[in-house]
Protein backbone atom coordinates (compact mmCIF):
# COMPACT_ATOMS: atom_id res chain seq x y z
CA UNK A 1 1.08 22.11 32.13
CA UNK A 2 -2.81 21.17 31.48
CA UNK A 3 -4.60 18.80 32.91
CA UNK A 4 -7.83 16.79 32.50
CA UNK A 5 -9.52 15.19 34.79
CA UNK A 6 -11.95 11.87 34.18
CA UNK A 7 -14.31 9.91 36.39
CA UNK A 8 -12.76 5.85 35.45
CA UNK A 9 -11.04 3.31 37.26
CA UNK A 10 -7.58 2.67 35.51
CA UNK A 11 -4.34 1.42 35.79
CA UNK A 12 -1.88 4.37 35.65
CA UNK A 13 0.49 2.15 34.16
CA UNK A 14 -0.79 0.95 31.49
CA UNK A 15 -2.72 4.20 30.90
CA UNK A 16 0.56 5.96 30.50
CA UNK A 17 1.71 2.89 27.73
CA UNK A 18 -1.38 3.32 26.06
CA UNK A 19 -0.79 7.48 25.57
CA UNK A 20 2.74 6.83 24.77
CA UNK A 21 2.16 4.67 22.08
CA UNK A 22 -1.00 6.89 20.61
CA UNK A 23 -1.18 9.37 17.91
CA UNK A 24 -0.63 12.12 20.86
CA UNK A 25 1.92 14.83 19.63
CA UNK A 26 2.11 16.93 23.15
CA UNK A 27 4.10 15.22 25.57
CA UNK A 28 2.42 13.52 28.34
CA UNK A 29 4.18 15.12 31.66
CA UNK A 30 2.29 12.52 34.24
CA UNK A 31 -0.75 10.20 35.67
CA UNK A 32 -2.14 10.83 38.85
CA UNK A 33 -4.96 8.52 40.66
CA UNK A 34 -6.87 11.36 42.62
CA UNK A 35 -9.31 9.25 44.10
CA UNK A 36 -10.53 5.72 43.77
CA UNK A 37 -12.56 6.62 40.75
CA UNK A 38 -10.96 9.56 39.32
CA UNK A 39 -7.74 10.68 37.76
CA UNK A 40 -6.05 13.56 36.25
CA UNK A 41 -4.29 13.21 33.04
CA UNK A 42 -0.89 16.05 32.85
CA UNK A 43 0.45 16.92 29.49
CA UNK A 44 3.03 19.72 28.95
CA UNK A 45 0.49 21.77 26.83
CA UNK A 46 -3.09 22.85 25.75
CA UNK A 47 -4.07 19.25 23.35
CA UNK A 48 -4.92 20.16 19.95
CA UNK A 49 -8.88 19.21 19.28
CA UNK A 50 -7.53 16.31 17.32
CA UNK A 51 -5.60 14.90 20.34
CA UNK A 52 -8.23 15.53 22.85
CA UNK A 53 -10.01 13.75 21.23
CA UNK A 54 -7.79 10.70 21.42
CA UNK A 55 -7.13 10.71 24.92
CA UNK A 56 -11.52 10.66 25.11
CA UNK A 57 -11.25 7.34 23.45
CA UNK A 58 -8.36 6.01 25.26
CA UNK A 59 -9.91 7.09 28.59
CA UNK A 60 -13.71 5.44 27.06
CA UNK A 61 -11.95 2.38 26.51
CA UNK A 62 -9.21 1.68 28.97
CA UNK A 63 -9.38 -1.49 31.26
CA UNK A 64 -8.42 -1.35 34.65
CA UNK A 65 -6.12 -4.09 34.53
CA UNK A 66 -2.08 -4.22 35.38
CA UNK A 67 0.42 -5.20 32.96
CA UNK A 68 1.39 -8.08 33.18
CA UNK A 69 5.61 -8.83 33.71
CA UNK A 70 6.43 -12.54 32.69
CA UNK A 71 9.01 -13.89 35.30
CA UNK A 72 12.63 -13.47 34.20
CA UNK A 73 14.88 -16.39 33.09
CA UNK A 74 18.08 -16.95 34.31
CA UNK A 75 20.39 -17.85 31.62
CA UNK A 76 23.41 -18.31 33.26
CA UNK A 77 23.65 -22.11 34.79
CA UNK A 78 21.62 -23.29 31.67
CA UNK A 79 23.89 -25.32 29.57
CA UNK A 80 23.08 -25.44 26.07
CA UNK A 81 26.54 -26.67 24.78
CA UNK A 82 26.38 -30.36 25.94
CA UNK A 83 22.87 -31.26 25.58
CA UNK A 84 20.47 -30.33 22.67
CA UNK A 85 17.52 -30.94 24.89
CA UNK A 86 18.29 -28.66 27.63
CA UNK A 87 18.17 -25.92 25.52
CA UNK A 88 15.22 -22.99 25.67
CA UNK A 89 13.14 -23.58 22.72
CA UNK A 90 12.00 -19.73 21.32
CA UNK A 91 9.24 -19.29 19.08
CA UNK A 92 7.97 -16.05 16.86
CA UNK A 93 4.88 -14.74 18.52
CA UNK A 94 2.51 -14.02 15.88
CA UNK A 95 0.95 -10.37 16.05
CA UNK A 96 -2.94 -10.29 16.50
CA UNK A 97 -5.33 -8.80 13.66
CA UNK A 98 -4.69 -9.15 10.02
CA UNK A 99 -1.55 -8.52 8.08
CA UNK A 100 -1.98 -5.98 5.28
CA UNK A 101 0.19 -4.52 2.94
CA UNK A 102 -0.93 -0.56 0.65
CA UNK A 103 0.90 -0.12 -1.89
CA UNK A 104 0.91 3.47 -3.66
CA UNK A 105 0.26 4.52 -7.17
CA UNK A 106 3.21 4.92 -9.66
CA UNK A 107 4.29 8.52 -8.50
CA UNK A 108 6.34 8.66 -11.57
CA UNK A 109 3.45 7.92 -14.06
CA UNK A 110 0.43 10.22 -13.95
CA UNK A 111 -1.62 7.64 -15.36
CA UNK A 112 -1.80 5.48 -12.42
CA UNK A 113 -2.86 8.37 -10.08
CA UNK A 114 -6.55 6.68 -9.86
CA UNK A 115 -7.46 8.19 -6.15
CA UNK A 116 -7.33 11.85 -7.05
CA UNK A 117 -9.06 10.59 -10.66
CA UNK A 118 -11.55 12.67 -12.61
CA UNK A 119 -14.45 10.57 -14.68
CA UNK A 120 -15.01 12.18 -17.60
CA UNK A 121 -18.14 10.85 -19.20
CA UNK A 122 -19.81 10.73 -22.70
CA UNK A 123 -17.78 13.12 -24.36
CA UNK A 124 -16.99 13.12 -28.32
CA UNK A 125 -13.77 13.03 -28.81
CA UNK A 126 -12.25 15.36 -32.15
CA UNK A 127 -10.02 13.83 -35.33
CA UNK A 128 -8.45 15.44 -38.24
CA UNK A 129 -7.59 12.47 -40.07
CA UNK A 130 -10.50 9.98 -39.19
CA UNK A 131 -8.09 7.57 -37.68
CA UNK A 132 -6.55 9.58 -34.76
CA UNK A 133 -9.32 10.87 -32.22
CA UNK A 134 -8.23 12.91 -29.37
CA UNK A 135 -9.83 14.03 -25.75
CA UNK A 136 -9.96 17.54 -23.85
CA UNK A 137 -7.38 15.46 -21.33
CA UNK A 138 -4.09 13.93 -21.29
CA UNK A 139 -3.01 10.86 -18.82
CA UNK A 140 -6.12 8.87 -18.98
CA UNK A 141 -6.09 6.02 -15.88
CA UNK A 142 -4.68 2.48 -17.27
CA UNK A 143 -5.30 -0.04 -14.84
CA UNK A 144 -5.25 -2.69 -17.66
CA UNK A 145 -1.15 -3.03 -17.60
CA UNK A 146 0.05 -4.33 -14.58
CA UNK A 147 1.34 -0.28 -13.67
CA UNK A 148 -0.57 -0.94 -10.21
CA UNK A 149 -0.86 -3.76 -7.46
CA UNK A 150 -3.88 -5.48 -7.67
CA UNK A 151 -5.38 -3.44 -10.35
CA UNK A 152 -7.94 -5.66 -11.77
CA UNK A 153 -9.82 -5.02 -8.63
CA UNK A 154 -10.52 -1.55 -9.68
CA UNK A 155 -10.57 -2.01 -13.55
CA UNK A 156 -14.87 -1.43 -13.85
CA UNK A 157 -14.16 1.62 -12.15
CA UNK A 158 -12.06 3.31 -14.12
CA UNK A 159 -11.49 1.37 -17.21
CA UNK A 160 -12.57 3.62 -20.28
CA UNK A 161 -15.64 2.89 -22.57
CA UNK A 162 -15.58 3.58 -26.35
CA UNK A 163 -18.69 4.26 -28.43
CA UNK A 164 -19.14 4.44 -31.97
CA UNK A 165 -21.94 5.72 -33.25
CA UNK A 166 -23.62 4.78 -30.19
CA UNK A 167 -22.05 1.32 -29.64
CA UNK A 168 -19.80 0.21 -27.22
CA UNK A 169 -16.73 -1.63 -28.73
CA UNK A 170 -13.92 -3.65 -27.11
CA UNK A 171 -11.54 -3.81 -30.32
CA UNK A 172 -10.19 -2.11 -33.31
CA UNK A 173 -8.19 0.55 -31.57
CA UNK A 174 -5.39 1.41 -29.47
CA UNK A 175 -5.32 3.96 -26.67
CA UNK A 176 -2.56 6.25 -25.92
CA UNK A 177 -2.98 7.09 -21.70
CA UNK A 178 -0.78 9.46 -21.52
CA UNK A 179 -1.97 11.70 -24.68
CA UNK A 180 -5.47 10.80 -24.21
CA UNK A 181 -6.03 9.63 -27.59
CA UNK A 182 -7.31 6.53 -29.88
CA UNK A 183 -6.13 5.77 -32.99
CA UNK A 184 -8.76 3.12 -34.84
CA UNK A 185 -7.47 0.41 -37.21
CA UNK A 186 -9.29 1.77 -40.23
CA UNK A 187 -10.98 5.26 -41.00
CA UNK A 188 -13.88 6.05 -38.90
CA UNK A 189 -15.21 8.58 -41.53
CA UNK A 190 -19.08 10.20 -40.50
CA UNK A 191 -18.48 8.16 -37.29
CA UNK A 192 -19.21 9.69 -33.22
CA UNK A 193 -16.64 8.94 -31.31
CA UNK A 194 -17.57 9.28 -27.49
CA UNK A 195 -15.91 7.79 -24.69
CA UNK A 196 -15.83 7.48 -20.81
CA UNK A 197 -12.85 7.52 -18.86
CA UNK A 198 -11.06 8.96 -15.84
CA UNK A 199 -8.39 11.27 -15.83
CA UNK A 200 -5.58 12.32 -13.35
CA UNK A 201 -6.24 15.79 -11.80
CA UNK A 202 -3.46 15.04 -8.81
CA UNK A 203 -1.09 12.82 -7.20
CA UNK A 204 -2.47 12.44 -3.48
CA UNK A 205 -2.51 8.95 -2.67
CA UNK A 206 -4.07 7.97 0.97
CA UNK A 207 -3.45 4.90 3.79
CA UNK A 208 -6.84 4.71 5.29
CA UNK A 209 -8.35 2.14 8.18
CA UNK A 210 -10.94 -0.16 6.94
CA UNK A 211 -14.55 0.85 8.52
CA UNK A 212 -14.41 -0.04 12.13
CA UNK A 213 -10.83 -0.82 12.21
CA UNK A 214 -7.40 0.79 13.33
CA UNK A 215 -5.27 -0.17 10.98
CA UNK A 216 -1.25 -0.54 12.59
CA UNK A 217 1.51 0.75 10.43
CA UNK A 218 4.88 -1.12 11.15
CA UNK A 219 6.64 0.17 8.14
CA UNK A 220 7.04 1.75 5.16
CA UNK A 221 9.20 1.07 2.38
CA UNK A 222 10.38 3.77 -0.91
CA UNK A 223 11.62 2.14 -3.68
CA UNK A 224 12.18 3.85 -6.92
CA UNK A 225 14.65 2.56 -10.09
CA UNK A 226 18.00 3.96 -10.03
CA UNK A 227 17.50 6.36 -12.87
CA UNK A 228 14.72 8.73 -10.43
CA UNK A 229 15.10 12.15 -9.84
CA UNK A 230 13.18 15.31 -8.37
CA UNK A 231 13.37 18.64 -7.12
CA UNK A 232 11.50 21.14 -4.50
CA UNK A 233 8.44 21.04 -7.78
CA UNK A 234 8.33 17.36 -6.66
CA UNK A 235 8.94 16.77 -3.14
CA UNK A 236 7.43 14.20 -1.23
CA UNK A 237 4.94 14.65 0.56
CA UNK A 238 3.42 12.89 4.04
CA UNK A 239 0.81 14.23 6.02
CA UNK A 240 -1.65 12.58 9.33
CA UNK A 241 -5.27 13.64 8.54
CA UNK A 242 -7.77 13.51 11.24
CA UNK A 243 -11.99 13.77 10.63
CA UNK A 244 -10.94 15.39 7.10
CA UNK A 245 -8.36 18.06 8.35
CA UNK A 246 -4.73 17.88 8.12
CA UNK A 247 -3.11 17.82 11.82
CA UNK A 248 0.36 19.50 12.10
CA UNK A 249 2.98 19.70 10.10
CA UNK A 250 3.33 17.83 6.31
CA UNK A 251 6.77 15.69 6.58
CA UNK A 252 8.39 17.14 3.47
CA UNK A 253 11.25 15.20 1.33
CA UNK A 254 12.89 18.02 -1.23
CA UNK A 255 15.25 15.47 -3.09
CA UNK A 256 16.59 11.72 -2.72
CA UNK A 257 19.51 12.68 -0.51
CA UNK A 258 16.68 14.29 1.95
CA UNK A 259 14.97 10.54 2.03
CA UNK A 260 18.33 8.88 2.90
CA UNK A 261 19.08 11.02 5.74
CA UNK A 262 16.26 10.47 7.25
CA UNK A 263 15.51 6.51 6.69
CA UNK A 264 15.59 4.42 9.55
CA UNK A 265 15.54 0.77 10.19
CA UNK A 266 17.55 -1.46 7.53
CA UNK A 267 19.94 0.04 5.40
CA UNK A 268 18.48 0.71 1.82
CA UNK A 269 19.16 -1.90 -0.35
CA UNK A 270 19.77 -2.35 -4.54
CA UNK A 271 17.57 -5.18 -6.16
CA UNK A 272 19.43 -5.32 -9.68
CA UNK A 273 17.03 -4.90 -12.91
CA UNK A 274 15.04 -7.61 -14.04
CA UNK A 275 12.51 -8.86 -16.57
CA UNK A 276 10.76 -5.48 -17.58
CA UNK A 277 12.57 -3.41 -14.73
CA UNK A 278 15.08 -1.54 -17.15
CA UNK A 279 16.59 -0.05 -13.82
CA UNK A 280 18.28 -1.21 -10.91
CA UNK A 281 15.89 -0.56 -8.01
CA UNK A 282 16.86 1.05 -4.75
CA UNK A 283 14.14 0.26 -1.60
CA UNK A 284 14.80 2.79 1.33
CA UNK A 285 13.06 1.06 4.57
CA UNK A 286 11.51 3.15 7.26
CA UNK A 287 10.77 1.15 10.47
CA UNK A 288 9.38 2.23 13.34
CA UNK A 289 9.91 1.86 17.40
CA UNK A 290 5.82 1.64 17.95
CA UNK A 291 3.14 1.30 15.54
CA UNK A 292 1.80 4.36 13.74
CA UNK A 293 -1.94 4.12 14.83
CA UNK A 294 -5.08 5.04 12.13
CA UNK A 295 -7.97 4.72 13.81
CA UNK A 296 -11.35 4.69 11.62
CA UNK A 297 -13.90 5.78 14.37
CA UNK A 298 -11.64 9.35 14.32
CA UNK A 299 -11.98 9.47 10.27
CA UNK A 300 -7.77 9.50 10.30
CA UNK A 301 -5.46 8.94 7.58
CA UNK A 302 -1.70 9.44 5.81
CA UNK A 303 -2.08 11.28 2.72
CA UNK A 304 0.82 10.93 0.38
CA UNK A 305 1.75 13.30 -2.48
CA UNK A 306 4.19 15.80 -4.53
CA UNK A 307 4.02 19.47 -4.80
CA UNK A 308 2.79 21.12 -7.73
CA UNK A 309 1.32 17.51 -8.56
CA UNK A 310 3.94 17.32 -11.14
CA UNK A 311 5.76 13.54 -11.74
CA UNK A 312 9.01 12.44 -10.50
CA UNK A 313 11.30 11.50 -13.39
CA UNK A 314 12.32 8.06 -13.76
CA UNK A 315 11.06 4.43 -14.67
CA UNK A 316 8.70 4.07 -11.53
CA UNK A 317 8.71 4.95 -7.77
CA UNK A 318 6.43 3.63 -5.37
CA UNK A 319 5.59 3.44 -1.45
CA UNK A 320 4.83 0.19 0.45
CA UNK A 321 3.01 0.30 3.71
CA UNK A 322 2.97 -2.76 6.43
CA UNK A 323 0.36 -3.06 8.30
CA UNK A 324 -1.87 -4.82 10.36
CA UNK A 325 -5.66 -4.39 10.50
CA UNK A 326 -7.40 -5.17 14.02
CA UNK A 327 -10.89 -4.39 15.04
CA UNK A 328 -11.99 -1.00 17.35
């Protein structure tokens, strides 16, 4: 057992909720109100920096206030069969804060992997034929395609920039991503070919808090086409970050059998191809009892990506977070 003690006026009840439902890994073994103003917190081990460091803010921010029970209703001399009106009218309550949903890069298309990008800038590109000129790097970023949500947001960023002889064009070519090359609609004999443009060098994708937020994960959803496959060189990988350092343990899925034993929630489901979908897609929900906490004030974050960095094969596989965004 450890303990650690705090000068603060709380509610041991709701102190013990609030712990329970943090980022804390170590089991929290009990609550105990020494003296009017002071209390000692007991977990069943040493806390890792990372998780001391929680419990501070808890502690900092706690208000000494009971939770409040709403009265119970008895439902069993309420007739609802004979008149409509005596019935008790339910409504949704509507979570506070602002829904959000992430949604990852393609994981089985390189040239969507924008967040662990290279920009490669005003280099001359080679040809052997005037028409085809290629770069020093394959699987260029294309956020001009619809391959990721909301990608015209981040087009300037990443979107590449020919030059010819010096000027910047917008037509008269075609760009291969995924070989890094251009191939011009006539001979571009004598001509300098230089371009800008960003490059995958990884697959990591990250669910991050907006500044001064905590951003609540309800959810997450895999979905990939029917035709996916990968391997150990591939596996999935999810791991908590806190102030820049992973904490623990990566969760680690080695093939699609190893996701469906350990989905929770809904069953997964089959949304039959469609439009440009070639595949039928399968979504695999993971739900979750409490909220998975990312708090911005502790720099944390869920890093997604495979080993070895090298694609999962198949027509596209993504992951979907739910969230919702409230202030510190």
């Amino acid at each position: 057992m450890t303990t650690y003690s705090y000068t603060k006026y709380i509610d041991d009840d709701r102190l013990r909720l609030e712990i329970m439902n943090s980022a804390i890994t170590i089991a929290l073994d009990s609550v105990v109100i020494t003296g009017e103003e002071t209390v000692d917190v007991i977990f069943k081990a040493d806390l890792p920096a990372p998780d001391k460091a929680i419990l501070d803010e808890l502690i900092l921010t706690h208000i000494n206030q009971p939770i409040t029970v709403r009265d119970s209703v008895e439902l069993a001399n309420v007739d609802i069969t004979s008149n409509a009106e005596k019935a008790i009218k339910m409504a949704p309550t509507k979570l506070e804060g602002s829904s959000t949903q992430k949604v990852s890069h393609d994981f089985c298309d390189p040239t969507t992997w924008y967040t662990d990008s290279v920009r490669q800038n005003d280099e001359t590109l080679t040809t052997l034929d005037n028409l085809i000129f290629s770069s020093q790097h394959v699987n260029w970023i294309d956020l001009s395609h619809g391959k990721v949500p909301y990608e015209h947001r981040l087009l300037d960023t990443y979107k590449p920039i020919v030059k010819v002889n010096g000027a910047v064009v917008d037509s008269g070519f075609t760009i291969d991503y995924k070989l890094g090359k251009i191939t011009f609609d006539s001979e571009k004999s004598g001509s300098t070919i230089i371009v800008d443009y960003s490059y995958a060098n990884g697959s990591a994708w990250s669910i991050t808090p907006a500044q001064g937020k905590i951003l609540k994960i309800l959810g997450t959803v895999i979905k990939f086409t029917s035709d996916a496959s990968f391997g150990q060189d591939q596996a999935i990988n999810f791991q908590l970050y806190v102030g820049g350092n992973p904490y623990g343990s990566p969760t680690m899925y080695k093939n699609m059998k190893d996701i469906l034993k350990c989905t929770g929630g809904e069953a997964p489901s089959v949304i039959a191809g469609f439009g440009d979908v070639t595949n039928d897609v399968i979504t695999i929900p993971f739900d979750y009892i409490t909220s998975k906490d990312l708090k911005s004030s502790l720099d944390m974050e869920i890093k997604i990506w495979l080993s070895q960095h090298s694609p999962i094969t198949g027509e596209f596989g993504i992951v979907s977070a739910y969230c919702i965004s409230v202030s510190e």
